[in-house]
C-alpha atoms as a PDB file:
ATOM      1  CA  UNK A   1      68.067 171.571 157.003  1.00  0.00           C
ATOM      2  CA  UNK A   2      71.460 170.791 155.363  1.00  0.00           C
ATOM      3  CA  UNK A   3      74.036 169.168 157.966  1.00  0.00           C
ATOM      4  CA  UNK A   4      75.703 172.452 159.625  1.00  0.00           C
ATOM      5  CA  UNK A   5      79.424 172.938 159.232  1.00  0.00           C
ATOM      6  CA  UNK A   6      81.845 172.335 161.753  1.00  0.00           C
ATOM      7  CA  UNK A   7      82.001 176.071 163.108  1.00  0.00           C
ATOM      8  CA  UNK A   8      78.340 176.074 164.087  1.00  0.00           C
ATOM      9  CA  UNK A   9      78.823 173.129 165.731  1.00  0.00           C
ATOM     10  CA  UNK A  10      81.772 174.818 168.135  1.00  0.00           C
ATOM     11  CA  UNK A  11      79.346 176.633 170.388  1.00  0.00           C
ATOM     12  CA  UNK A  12      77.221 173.825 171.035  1.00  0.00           C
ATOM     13  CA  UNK A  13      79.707 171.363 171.499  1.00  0.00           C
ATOM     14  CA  UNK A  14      80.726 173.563 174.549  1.00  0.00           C
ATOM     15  CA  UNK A  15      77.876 174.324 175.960  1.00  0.00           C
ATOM     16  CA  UNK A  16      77.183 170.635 176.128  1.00  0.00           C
ATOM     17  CA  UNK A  17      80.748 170.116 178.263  1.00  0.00           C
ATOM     18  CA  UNK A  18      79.920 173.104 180.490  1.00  0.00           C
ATOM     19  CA  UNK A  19      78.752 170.979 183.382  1.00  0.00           C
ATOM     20  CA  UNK A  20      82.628 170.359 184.038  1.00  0.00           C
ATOM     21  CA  UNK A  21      82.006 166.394 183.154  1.00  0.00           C
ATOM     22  CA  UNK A  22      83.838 164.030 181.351  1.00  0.00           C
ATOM     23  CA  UNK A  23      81.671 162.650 178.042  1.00  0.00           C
ATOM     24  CA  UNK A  24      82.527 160.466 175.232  1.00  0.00           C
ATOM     25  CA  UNK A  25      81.984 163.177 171.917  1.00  0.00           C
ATOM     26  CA  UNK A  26      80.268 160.370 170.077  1.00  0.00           C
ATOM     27  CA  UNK A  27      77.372 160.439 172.702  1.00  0.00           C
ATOM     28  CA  UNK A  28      76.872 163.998 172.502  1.00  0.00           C
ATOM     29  CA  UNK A  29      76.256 163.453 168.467  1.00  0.00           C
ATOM     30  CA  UNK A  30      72.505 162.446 168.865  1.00  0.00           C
ATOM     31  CA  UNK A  31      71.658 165.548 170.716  1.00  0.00           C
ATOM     32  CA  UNK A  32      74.117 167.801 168.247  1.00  0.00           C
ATOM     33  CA  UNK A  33      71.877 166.378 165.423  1.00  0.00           C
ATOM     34  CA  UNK A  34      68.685 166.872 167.121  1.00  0.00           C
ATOM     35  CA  UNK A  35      69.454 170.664 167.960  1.00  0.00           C
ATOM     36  CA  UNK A  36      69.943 171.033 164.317  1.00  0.00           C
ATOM     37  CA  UNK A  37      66.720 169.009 162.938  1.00  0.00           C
ATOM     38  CA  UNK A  38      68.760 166.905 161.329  1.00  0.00           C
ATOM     39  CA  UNK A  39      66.268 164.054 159.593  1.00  0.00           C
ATOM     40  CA  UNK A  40      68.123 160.463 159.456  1.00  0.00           C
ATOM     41  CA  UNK A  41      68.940 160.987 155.883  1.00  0.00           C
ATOM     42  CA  UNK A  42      71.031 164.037 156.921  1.00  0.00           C
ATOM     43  CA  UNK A  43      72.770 162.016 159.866  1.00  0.00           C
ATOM     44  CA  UNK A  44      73.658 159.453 157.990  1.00  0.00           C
ATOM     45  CA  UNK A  45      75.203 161.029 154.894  1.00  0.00           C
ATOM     46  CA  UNK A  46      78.556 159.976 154.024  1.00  0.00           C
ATOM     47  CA  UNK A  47      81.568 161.946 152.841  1.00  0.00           C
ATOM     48  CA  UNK A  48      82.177 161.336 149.180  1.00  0.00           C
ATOM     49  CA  UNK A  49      84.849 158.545 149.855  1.00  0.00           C
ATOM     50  CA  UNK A  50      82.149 156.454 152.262  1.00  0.00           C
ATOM     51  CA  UNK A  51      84.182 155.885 155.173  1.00  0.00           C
ATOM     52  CA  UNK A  52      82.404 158.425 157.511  1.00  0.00           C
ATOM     53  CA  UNK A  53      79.151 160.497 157.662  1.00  0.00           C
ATOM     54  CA  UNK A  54      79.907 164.092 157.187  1.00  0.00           C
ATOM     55  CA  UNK A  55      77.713 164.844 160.283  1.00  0.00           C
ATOM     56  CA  UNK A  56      80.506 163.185 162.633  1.00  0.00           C
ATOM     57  CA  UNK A  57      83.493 164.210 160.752  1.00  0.00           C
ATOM     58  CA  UNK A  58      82.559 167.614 161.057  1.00  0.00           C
ATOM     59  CA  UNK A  59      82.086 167.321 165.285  1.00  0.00           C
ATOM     60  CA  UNK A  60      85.185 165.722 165.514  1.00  0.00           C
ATOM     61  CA  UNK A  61      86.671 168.582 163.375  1.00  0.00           C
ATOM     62  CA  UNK A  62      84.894 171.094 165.690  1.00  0.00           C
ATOM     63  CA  UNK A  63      86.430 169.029 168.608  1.00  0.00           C
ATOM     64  CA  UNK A  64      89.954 169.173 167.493  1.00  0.00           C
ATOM     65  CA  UNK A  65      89.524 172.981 166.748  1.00  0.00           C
ATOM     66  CA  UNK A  66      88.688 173.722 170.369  1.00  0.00           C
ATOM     67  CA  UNK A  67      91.538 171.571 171.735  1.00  0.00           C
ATOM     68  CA  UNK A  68      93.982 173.456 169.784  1.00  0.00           C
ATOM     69  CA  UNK A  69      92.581 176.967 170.824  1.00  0.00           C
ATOM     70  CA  UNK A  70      92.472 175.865 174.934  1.00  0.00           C
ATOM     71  CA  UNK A  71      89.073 175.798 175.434  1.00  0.00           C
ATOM     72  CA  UNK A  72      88.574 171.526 175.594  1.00  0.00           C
ATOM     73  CA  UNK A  73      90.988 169.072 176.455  1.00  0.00           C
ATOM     74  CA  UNK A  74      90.910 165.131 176.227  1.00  0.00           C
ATOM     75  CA  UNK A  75      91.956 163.167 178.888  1.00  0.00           C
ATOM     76  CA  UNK A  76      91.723 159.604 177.011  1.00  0.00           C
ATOM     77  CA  UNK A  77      90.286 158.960 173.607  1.00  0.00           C
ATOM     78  CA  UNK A  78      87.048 160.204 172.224  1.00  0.00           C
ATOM     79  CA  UNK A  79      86.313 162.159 175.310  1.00  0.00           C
ATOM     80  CA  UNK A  80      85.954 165.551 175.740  1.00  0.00           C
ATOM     81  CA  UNK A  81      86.212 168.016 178.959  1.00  0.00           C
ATOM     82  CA  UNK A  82      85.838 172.163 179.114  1.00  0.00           C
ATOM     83  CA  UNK A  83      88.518 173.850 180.297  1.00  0.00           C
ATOM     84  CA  UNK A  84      88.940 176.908 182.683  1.00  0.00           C
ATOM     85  CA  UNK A  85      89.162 178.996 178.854  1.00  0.00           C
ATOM     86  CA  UNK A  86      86.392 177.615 177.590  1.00  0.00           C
ATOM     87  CA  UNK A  87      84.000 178.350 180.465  1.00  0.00           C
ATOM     88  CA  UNK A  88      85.702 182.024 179.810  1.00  0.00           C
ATOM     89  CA  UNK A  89      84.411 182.360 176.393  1.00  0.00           C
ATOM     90  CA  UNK A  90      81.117 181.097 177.285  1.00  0.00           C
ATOM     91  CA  UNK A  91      80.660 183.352 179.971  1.00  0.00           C
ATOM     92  CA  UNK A  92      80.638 186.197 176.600  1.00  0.00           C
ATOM     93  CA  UNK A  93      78.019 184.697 175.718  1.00  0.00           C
ATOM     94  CA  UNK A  94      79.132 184.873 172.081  1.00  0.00           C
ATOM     95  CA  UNK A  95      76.565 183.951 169.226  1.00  0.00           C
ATOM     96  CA  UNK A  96      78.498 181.431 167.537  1.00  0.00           C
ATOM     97  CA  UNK A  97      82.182 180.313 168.181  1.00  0.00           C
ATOM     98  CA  UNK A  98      84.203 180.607 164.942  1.00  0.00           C
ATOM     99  CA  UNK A  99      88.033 180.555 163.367  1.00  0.00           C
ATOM    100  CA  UNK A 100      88.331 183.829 163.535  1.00  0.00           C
ATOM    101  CA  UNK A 101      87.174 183.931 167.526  1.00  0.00           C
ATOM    102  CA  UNK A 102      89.378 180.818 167.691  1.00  0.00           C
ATOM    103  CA  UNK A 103      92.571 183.175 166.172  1.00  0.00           C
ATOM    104  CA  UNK A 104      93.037 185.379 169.135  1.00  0.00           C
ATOM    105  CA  UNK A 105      94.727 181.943 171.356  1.00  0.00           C
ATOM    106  CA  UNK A 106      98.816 181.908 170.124  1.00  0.00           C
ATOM    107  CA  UNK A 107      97.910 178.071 170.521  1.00  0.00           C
ATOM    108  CA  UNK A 108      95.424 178.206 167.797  1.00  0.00           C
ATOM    109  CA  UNK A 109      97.581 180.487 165.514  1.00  0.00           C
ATOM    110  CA  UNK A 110     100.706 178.463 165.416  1.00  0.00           C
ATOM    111  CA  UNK A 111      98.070 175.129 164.431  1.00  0.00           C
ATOM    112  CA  UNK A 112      96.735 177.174 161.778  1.00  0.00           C
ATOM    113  CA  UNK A 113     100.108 178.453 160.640  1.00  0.00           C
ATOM    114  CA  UNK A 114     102.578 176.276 161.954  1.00  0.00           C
ATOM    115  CA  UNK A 115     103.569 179.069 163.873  1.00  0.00           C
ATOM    116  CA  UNK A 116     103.292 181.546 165.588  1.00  0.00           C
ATOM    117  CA  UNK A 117     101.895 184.465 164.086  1.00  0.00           C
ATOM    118  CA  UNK A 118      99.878 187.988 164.694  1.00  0.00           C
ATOM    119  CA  UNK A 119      95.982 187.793 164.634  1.00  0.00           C
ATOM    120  CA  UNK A 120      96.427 190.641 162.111  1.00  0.00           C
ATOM    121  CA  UNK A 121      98.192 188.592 159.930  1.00  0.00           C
ATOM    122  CA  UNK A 122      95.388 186.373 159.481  1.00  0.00           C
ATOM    123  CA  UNK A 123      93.187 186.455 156.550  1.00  0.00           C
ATOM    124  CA  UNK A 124      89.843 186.909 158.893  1.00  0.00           C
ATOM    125  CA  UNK A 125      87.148 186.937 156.327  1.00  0.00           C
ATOM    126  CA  UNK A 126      88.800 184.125 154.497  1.00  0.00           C
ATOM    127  CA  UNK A 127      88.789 181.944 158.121  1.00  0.00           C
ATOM    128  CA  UNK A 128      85.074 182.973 158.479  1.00  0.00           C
ATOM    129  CA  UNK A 129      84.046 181.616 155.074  1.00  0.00           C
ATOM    130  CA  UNK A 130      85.547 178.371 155.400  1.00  0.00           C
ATOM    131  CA  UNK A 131      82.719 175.531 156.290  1.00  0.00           C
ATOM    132  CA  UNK A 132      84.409 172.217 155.213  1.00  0.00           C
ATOM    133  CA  UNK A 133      86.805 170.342 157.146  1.00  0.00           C
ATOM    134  CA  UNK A 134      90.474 169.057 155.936  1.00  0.00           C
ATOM    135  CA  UNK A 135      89.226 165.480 155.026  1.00  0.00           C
ATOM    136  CA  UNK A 136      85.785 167.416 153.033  1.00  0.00           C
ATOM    137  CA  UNK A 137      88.441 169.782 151.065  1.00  0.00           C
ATOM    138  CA  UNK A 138      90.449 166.872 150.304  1.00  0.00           C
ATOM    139  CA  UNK A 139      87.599 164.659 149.234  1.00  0.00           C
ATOM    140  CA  UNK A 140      86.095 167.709 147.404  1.00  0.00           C
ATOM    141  CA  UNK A 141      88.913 168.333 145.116  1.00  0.00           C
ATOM    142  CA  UNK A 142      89.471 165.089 144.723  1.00  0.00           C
ATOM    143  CA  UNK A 143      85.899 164.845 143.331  1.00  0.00           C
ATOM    144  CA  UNK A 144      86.447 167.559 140.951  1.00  0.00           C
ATOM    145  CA  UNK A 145      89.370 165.872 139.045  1.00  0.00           C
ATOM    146  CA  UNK A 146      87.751 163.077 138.853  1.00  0.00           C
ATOM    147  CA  UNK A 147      84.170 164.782 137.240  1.00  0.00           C
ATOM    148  CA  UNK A 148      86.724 166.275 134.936  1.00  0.00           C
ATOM    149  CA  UNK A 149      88.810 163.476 134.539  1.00  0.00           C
ATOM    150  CA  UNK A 150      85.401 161.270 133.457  1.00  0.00           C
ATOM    151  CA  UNK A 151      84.148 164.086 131.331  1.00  0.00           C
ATOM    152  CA  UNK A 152      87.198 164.263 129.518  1.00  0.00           C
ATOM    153  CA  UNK A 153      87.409 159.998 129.500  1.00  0.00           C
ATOM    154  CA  UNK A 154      84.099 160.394 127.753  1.00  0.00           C
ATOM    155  CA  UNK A 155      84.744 162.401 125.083  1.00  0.00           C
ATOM    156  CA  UNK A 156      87.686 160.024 124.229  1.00  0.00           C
ATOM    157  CA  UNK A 157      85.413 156.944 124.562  1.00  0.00           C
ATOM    158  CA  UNK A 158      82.950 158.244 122.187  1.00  0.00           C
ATOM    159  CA  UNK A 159      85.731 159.546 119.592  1.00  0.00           C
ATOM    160  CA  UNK A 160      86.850 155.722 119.533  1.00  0.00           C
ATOM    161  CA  UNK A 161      86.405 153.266 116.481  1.00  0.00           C
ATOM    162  CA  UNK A 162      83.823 150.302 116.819  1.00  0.00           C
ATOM    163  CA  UNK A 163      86.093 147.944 117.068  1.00  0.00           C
ATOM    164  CA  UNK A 164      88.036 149.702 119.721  1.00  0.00           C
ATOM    165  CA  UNK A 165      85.568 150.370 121.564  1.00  0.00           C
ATOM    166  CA  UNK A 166      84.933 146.477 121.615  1.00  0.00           C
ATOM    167  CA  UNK A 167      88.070 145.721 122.607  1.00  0.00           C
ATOM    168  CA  UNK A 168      87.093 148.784 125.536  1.00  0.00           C
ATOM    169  CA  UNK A 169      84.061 147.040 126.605  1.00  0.00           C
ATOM    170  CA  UNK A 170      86.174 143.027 126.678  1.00  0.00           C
ATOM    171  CA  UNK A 171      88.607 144.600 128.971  1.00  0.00           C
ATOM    172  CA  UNK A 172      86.312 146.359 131.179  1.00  0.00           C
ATOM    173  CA  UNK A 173      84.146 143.320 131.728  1.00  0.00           C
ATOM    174  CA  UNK A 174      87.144 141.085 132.412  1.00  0.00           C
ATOM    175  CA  UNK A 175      88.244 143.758 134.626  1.00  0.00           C
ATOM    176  CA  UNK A 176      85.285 143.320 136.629  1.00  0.00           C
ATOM    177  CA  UNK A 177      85.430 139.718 137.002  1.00  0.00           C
ATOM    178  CA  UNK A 178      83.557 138.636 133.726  1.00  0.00           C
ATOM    179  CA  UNK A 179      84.478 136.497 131.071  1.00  0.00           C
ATOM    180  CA  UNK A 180      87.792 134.616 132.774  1.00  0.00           C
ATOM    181  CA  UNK A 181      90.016 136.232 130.249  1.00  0.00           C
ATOM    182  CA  UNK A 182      90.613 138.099 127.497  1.00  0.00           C
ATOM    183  CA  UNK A 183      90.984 136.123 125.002  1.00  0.00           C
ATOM    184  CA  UNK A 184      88.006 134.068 126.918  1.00  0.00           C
ATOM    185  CA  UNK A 185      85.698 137.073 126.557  1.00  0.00           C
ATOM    186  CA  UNK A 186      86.953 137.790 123.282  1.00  0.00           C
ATOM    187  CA  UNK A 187      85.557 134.662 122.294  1.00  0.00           C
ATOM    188  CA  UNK A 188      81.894 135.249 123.626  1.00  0.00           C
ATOM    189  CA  UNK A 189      81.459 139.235 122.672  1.00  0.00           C
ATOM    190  CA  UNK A 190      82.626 140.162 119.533  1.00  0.00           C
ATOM    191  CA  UNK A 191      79.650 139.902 117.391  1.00  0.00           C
ATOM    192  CA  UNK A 192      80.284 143.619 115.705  1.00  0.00           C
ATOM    193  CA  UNK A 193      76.835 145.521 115.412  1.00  0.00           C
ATOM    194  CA  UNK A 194      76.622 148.987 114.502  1.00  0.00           C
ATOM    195  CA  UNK A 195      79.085 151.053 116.551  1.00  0.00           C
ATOM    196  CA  UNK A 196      79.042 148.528 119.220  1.00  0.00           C
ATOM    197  CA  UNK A 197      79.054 145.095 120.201  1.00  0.00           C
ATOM    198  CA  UNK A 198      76.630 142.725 121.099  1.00  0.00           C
ATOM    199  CA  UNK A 199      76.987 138.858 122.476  1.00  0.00           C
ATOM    200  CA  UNK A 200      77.331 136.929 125.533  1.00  0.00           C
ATOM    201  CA  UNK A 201      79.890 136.499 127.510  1.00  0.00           C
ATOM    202  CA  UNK A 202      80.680 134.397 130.907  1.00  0.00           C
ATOM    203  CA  UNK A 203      79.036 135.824 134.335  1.00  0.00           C
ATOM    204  CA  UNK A 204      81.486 134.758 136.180  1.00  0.00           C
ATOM    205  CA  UNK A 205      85.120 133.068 135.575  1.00  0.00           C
ATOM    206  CA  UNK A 206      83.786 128.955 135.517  1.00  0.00           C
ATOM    207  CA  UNK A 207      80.652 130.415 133.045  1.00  0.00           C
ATOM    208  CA  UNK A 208      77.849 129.072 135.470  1.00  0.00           C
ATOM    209  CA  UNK A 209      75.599 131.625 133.874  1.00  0.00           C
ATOM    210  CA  UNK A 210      75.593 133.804 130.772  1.00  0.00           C
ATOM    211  CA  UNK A 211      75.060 137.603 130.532  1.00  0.00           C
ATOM    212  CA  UNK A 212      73.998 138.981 127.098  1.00  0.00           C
ATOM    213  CA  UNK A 213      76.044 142.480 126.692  1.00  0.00           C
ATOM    214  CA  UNK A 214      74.933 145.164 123.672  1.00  0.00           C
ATOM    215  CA  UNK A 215      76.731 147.991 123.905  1.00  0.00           C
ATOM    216  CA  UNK A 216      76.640 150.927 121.268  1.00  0.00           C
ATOM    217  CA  UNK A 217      78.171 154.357 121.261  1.00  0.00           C
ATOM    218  CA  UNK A 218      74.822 156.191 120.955  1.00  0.00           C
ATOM    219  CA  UNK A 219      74.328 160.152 120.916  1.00  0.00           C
ATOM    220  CA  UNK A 220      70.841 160.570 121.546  1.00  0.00           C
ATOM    221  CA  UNK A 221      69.409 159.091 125.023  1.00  0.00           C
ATOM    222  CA  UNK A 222      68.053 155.717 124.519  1.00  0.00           C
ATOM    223  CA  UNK A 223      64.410 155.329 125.320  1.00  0.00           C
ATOM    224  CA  UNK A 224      62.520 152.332 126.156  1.00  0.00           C
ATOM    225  CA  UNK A 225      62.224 150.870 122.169  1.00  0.00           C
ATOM    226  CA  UNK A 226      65.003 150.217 122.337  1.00  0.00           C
ATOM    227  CA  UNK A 227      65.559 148.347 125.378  1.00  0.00           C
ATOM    228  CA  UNK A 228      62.389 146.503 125.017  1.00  0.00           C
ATOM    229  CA  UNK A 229      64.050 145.275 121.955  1.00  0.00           C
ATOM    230  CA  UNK A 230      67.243 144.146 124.089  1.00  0.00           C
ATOM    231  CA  UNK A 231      64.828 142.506 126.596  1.00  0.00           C
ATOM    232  CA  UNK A 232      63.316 140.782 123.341  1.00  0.00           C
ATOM    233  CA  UNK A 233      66.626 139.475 121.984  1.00  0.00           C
ATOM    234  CA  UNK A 234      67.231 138.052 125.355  1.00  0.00           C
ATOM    235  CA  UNK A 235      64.086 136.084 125.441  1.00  0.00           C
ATOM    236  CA  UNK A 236      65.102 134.371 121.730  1.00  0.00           C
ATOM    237  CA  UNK A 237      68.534 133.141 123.324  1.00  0.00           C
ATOM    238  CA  UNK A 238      66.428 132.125 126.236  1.00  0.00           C
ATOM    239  CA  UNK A 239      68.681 134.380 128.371  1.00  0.00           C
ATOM    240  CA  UNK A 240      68.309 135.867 131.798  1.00  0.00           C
ATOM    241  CA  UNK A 241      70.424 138.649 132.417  1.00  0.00           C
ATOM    242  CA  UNK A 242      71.869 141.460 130.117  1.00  0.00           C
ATOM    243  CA  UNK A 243      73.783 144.437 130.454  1.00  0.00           C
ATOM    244  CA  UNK A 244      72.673 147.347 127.810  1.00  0.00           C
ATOM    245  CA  UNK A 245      75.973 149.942 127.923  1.00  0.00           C
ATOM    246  CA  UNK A 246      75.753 153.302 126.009  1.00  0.00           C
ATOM    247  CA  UNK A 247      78.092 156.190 125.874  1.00  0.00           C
ATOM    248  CA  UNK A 248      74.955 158.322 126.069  1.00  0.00           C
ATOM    249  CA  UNK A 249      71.924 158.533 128.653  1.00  0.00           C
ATOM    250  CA  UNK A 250      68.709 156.023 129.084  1.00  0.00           C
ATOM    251  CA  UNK A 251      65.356 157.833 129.159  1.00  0.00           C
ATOM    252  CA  UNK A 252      62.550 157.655 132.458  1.00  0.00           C
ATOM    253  CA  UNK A 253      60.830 155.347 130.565  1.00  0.00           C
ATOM    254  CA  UNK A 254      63.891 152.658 129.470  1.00  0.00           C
ATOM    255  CA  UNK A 255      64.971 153.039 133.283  1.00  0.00           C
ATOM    256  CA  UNK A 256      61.590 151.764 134.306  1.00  0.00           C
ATOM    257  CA  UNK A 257      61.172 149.672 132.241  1.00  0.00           C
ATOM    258  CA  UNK A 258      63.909 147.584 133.108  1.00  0.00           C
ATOM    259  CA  UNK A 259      62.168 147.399 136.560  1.00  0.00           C
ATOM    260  CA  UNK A 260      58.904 145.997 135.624  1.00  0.00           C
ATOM    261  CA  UNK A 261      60.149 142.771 133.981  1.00  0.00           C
ATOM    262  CA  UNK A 262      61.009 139.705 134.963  1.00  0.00           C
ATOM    263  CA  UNK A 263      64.490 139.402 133.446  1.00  0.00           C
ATOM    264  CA  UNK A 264      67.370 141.086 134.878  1.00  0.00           C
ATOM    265  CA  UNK A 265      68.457 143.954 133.090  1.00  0.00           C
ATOM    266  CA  UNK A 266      71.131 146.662 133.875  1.00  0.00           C
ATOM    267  CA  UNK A 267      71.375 149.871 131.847  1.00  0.00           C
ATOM    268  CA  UNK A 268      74.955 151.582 132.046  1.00  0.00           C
ATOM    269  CA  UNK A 269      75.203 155.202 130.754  1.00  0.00           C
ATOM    270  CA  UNK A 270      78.058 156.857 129.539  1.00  0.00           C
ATOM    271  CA  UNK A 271      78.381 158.423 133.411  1.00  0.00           C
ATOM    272  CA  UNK A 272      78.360 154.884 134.911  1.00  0.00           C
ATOM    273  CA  UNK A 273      80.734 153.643 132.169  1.00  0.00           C
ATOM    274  CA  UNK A 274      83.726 156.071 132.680  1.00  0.00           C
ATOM    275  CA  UNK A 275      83.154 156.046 136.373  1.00  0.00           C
ATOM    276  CA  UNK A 276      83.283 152.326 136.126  1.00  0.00           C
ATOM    277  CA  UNK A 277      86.721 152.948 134.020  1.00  0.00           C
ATOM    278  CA  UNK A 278      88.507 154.769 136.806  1.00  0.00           C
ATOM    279  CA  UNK A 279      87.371 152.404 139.144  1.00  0.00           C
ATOM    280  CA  UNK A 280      89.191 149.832 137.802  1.00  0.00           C
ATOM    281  CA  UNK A 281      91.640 151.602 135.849  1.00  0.00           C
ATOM    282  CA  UNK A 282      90.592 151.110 132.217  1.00  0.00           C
ATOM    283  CA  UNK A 283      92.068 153.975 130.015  1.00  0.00           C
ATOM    284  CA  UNK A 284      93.074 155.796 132.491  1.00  0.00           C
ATOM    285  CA  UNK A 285      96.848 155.702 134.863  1.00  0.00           C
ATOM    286  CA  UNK A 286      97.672 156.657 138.553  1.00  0.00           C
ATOM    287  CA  UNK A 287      99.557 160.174 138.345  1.00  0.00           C
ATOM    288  CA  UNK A 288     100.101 160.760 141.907  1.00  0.00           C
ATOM    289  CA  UNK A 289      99.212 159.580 145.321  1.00  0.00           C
ATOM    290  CA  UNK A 290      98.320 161.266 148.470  1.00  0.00           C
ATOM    291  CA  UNK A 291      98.768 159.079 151.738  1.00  0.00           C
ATOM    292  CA  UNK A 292      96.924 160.543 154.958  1.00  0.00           C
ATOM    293  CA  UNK A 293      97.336 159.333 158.395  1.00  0.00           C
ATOM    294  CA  UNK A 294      96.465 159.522 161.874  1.00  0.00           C
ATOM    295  CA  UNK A 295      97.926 158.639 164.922  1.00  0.00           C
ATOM    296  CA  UNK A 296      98.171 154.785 166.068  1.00  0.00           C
ATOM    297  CA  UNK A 297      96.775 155.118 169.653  1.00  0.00           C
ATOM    298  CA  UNK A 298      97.632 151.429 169.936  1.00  0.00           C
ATOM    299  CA  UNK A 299     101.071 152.146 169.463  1.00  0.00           C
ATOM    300  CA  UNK A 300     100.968 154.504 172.594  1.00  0.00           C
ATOM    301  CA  UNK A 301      99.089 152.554 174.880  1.00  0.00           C
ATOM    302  CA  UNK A 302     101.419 151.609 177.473  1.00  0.00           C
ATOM    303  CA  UNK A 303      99.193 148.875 179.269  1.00  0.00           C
END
């Protein structure tokens, strides 16, 4: 099953600190997990950013949720203990602890709000539907501009002259550590072809190996002819590695191709190309930045 959201883990999460003990949350994970059938592949998915699996982010969320309604408290870090409340709303034996269950504790409210505010005044069936956590909403928008950002990056790549998109492909590669320089790279790719470029250019910045690059703006997904006719160029200049780049797709076929053979090929689509782009900010400029943070529990300790 898919990893549950942070509201179905509330109730479980409690029950678990109903013996009146002390536990560390991360220790209650496996068993969380395990309640849910989660397979290891679920566990260990990551939120879109990398830095933590979605699985724990959303038990810490359901952790901090209870502490601001009452019903857990922390006496040191990462632990987790019920509280007189939250043996109260057990003892309802409720099916499921949500937001809206959550709203009825002024506590709760003013977190939700920033103050304090009616229950009425809440938009229930809104705080019912709501399944991803702040750092999942962030990371999900965030995700959106950037499909949009790289669809739109796309359209302006393939819309680009030959010989700009040469110039695209040089500063991307140098970007990434190829080539030692522009004018460097410039030097080794620049062998115009049609509506791309094809040469060699430096692996890495003291050209201890070579890396044959063809890259054309093709419409149509590119199907194994036509790398098999890459990897063929590659063996006449008795070369090793090559990247193939295209603004379009690579077929099944091309893809597994490149897998079978002894030289090292790597196929880069147009999806992998603008994503590459934004990753190291070819075409494309910073328009605003968003800083979280968190408390420095170093700063506080005392000892």
């Amino acid at each position: 099953m898919a990893v549950p959201d942070f509201q179905s883990l509330m109730l479980p999460l409690l029950t678990r600190l109903a013996d009146g003990n002390t536990h560390r949350v991360r220790e209650l994970m496996p068993s969380l997990a395990d309640e849910f059938g989660l397979t290891p592949e679920e566990r260990d998915t990551l939120l879109p950013s990398g830095t933590q699996r979605v699985f724990d982010n959303r038990v810490y969320w359901a952790v901090s949720h209870l502490k601001k309604a009452g019903l857990l408290e922390s006496p040191q870090r990462g632990h987790a203990t019920i509280t007189d409340e939250g043996r109260r709303v057990l003892a309802e034996r409720p099916q499921k602890i949500t937001l809206a269950l959550l709203s009825r504790y002024p506590s709760f409210q003013a977190f939700r709000s920033g103050s304090p505010q009616s229950t009425s005044t809440l938009a229930t069936a809104q705080i019912e539907a709501e399944a991803l956590t702040p750092e999942e909403s962030l990371e999900a928008t965030w995700s959106a501009l950037r499909t949009s950002l790289g669809q739109d990056l796309l359209a302006r790549v393939k819309g680009c002259t030959p010989a700009f998109f040469e110039k695209l492909v040089i500063d991307l590669l140098v970007k990434m550590g190829y080539g030692g320089s522009v004018a460097d790279a410039g030097a080794t790719v620049g062998a115009p072809g049609d509506e791309g470029v094809d040469g060699v250019i430096k692996e890495d910045k003291l050209g201890l190996d070579l890396v044959y690059v063809q890259a054309k703006r093709w419409e149509s997904s590119v199907g194994r002819p036509a790398v098999q006719a890459f990897a063929g160029s590659l063996e006449g200049k008795r070369a090793r590695k090559g990247v193939m780049i295209t603004t379009s797709s690579f077929s099944h076929d091309a893809r597994s191709y490149v897998n079978q053979i002894e030289k090292r090929i790597v196929l880069v689509d147009g999806e992998s190309l603008v994503d590459y782009m934004m990753d190291y900010g070819i075409g494309v400029s910073t328009a605003k930045t968003y800083t979280t943070q968190k408390i420095d529990s170093d700063y506080f300790d005392e000892d």
